[in-house]
PDB file of N, CA and C in Angstrom:
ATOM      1  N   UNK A   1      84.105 127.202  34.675  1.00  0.00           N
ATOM      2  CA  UNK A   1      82.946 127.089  33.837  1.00  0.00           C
ATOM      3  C   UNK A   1      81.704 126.829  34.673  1.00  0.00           C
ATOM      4  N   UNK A   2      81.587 125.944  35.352  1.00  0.00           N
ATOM      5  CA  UNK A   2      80.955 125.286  36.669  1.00  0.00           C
ATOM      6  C   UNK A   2      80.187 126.436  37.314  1.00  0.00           C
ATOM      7  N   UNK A   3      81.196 127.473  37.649  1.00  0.00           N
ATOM      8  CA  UNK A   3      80.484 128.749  38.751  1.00  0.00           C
ATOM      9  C   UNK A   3      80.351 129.736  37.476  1.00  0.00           C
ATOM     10  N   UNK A   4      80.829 130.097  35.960  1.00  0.00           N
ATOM     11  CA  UNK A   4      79.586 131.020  35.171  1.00  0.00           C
ATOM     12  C   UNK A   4      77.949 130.491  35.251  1.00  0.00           C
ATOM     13  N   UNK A   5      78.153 128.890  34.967  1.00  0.00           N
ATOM     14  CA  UNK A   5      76.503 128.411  34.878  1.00  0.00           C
ATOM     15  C   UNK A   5      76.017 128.780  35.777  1.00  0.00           C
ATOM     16  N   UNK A   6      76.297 128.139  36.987  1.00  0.00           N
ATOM     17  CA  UNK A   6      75.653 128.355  38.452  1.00  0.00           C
ATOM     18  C   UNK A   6      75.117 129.919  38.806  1.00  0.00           C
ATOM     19  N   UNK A   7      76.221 130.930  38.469  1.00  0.00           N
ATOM     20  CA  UNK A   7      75.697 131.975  38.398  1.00  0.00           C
ATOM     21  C   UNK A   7      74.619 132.437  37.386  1.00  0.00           C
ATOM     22  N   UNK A   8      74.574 131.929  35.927  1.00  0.00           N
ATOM     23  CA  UNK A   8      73.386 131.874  35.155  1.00  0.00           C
ATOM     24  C   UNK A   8      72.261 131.884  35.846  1.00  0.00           C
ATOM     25  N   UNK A   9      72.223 130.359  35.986  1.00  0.00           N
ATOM     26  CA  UNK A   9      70.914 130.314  36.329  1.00  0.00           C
ATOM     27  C   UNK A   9      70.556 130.430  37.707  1.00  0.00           C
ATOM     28  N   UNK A  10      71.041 131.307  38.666  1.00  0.00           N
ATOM     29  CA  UNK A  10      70.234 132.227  39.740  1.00  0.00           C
ATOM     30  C   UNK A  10      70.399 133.143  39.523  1.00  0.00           C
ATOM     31  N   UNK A  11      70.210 133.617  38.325  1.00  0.00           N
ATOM     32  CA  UNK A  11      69.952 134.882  37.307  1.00  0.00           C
ATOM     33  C   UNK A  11      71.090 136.305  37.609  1.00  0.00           C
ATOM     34  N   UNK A  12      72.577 136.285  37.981  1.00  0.00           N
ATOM     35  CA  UNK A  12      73.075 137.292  38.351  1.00  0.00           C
ATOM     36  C   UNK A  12      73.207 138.229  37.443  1.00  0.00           C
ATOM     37  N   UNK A  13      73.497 137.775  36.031  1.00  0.00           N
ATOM     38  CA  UNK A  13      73.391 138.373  34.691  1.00  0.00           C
ATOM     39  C   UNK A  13      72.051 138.964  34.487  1.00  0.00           C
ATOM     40  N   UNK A  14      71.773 140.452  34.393  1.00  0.00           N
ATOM     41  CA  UNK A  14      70.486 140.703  34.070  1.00  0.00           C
ATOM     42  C   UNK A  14      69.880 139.574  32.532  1.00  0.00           C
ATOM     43  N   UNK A  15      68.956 139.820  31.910  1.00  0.00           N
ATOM     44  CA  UNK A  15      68.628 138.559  30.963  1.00  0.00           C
ATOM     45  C   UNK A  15      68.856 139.316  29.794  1.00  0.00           C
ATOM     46  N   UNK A  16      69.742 139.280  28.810  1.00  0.00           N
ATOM     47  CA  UNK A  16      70.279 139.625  27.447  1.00  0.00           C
ATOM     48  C   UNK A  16      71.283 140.187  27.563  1.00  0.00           C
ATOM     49  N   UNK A  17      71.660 140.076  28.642  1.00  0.00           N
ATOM     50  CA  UNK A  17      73.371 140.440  29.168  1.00  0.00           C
ATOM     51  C   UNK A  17      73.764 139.919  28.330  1.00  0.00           C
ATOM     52  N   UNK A  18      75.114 140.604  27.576  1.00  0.00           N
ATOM     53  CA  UNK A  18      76.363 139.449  27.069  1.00  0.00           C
ATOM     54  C   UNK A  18      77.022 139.430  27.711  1.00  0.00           C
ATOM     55  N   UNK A  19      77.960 138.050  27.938  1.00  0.00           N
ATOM     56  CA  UNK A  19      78.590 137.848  29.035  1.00  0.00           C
ATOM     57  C   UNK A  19      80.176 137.041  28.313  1.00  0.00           C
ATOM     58  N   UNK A  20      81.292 137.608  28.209  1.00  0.00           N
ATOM     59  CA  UNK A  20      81.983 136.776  27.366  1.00  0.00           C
ATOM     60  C   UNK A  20      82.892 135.990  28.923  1.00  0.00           C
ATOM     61  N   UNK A  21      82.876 134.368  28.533  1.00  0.00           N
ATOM     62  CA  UNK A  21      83.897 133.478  29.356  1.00  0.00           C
ATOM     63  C   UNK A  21      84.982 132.878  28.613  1.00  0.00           C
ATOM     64  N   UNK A  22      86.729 133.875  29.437  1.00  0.00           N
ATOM     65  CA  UNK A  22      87.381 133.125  28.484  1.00  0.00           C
ATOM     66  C   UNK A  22      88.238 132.050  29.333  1.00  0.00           C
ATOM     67  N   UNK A  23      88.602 131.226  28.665  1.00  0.00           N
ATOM     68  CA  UNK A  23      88.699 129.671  29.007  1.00  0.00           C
ATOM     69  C   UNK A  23      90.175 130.004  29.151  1.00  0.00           C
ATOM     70  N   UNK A  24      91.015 129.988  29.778  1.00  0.00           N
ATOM     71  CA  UNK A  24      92.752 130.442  29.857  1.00  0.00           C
ATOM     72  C   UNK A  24      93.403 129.054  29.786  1.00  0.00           C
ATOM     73  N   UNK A  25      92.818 127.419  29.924  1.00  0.00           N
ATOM     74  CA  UNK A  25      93.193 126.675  29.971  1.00  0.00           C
ATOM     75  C   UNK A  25      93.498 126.264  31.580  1.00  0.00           C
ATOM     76  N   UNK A  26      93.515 126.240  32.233  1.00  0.00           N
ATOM     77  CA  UNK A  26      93.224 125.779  33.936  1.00  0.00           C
ATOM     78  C   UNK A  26      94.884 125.749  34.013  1.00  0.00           C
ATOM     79  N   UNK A  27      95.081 125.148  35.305  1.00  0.00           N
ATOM     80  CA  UNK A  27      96.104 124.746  36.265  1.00  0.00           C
ATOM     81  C   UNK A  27      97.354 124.675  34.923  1.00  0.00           C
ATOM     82  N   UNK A  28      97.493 123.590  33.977  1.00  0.00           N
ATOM     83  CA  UNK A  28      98.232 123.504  33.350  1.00  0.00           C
ATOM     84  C   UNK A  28      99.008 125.013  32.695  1.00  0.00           C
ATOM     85  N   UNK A  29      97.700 125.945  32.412  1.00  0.00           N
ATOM     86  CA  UNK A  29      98.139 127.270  31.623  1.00  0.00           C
ATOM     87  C   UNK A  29      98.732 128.133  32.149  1.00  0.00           C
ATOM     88  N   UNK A  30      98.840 127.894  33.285  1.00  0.00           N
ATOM     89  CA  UNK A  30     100.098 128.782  34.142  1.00  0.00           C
ATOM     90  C   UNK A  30     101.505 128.710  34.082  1.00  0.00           C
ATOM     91  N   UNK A  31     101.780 127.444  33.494  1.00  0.00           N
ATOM     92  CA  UNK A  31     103.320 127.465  33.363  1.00  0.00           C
ATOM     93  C   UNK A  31     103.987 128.768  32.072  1.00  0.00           C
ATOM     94  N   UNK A  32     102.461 128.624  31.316  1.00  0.00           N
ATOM     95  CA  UNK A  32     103.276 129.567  30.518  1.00  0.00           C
ATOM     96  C   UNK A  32     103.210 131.532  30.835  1.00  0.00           C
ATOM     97  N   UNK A  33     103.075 131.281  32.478  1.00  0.00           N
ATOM     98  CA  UNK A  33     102.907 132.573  32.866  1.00  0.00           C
ATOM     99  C   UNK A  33     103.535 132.750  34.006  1.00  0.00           C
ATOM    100  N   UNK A  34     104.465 131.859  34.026  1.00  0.00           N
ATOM    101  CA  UNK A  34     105.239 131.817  35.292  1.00  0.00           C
ATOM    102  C   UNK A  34     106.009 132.610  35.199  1.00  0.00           C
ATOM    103  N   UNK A  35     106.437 133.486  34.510  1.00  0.00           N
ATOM    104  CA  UNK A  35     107.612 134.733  34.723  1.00  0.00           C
ATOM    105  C   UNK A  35     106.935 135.704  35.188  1.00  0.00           C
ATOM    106  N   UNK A  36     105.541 136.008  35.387  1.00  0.00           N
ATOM    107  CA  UNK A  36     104.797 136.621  35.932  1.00  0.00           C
ATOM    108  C   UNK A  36     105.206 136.752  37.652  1.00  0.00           C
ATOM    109  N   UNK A  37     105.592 135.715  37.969  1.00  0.00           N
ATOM    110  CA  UNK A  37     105.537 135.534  39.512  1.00  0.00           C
ATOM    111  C   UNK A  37     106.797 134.326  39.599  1.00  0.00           C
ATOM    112  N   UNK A  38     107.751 134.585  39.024  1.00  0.00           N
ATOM    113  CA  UNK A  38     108.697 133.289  39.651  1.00  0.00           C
ATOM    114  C   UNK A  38     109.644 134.409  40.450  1.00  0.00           C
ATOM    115  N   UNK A  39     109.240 135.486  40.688  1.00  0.00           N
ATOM    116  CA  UNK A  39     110.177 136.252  42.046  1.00  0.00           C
ATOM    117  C   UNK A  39     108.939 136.020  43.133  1.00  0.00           C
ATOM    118  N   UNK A  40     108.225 135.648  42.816  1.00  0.00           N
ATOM    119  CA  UNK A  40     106.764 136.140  44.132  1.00  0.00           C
ATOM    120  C   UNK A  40     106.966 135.006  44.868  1.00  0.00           C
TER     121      UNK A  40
END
């Protein structure tokens, strides 16, 4: 979330960009994606 703002406001988004941020739930939300990579 931290580095969308940061990028905001030193304007990387032209201005009326929509910009959708989706939130996946951090560190914790990976367990439920661990079959993704439990051979890796």
């Amino acid at each position: 979330m931290q580095g969308l703002i940061d990028l905001t406001k030193k304007g990387f988004f032209p201005e009326g960009s929509k910009v959708l941020y989706a939130h996946l739930g951090g560190a914790p939300a990976l367990n439920g994606y661990s079959y993704h990579y439990k051979d890796g």
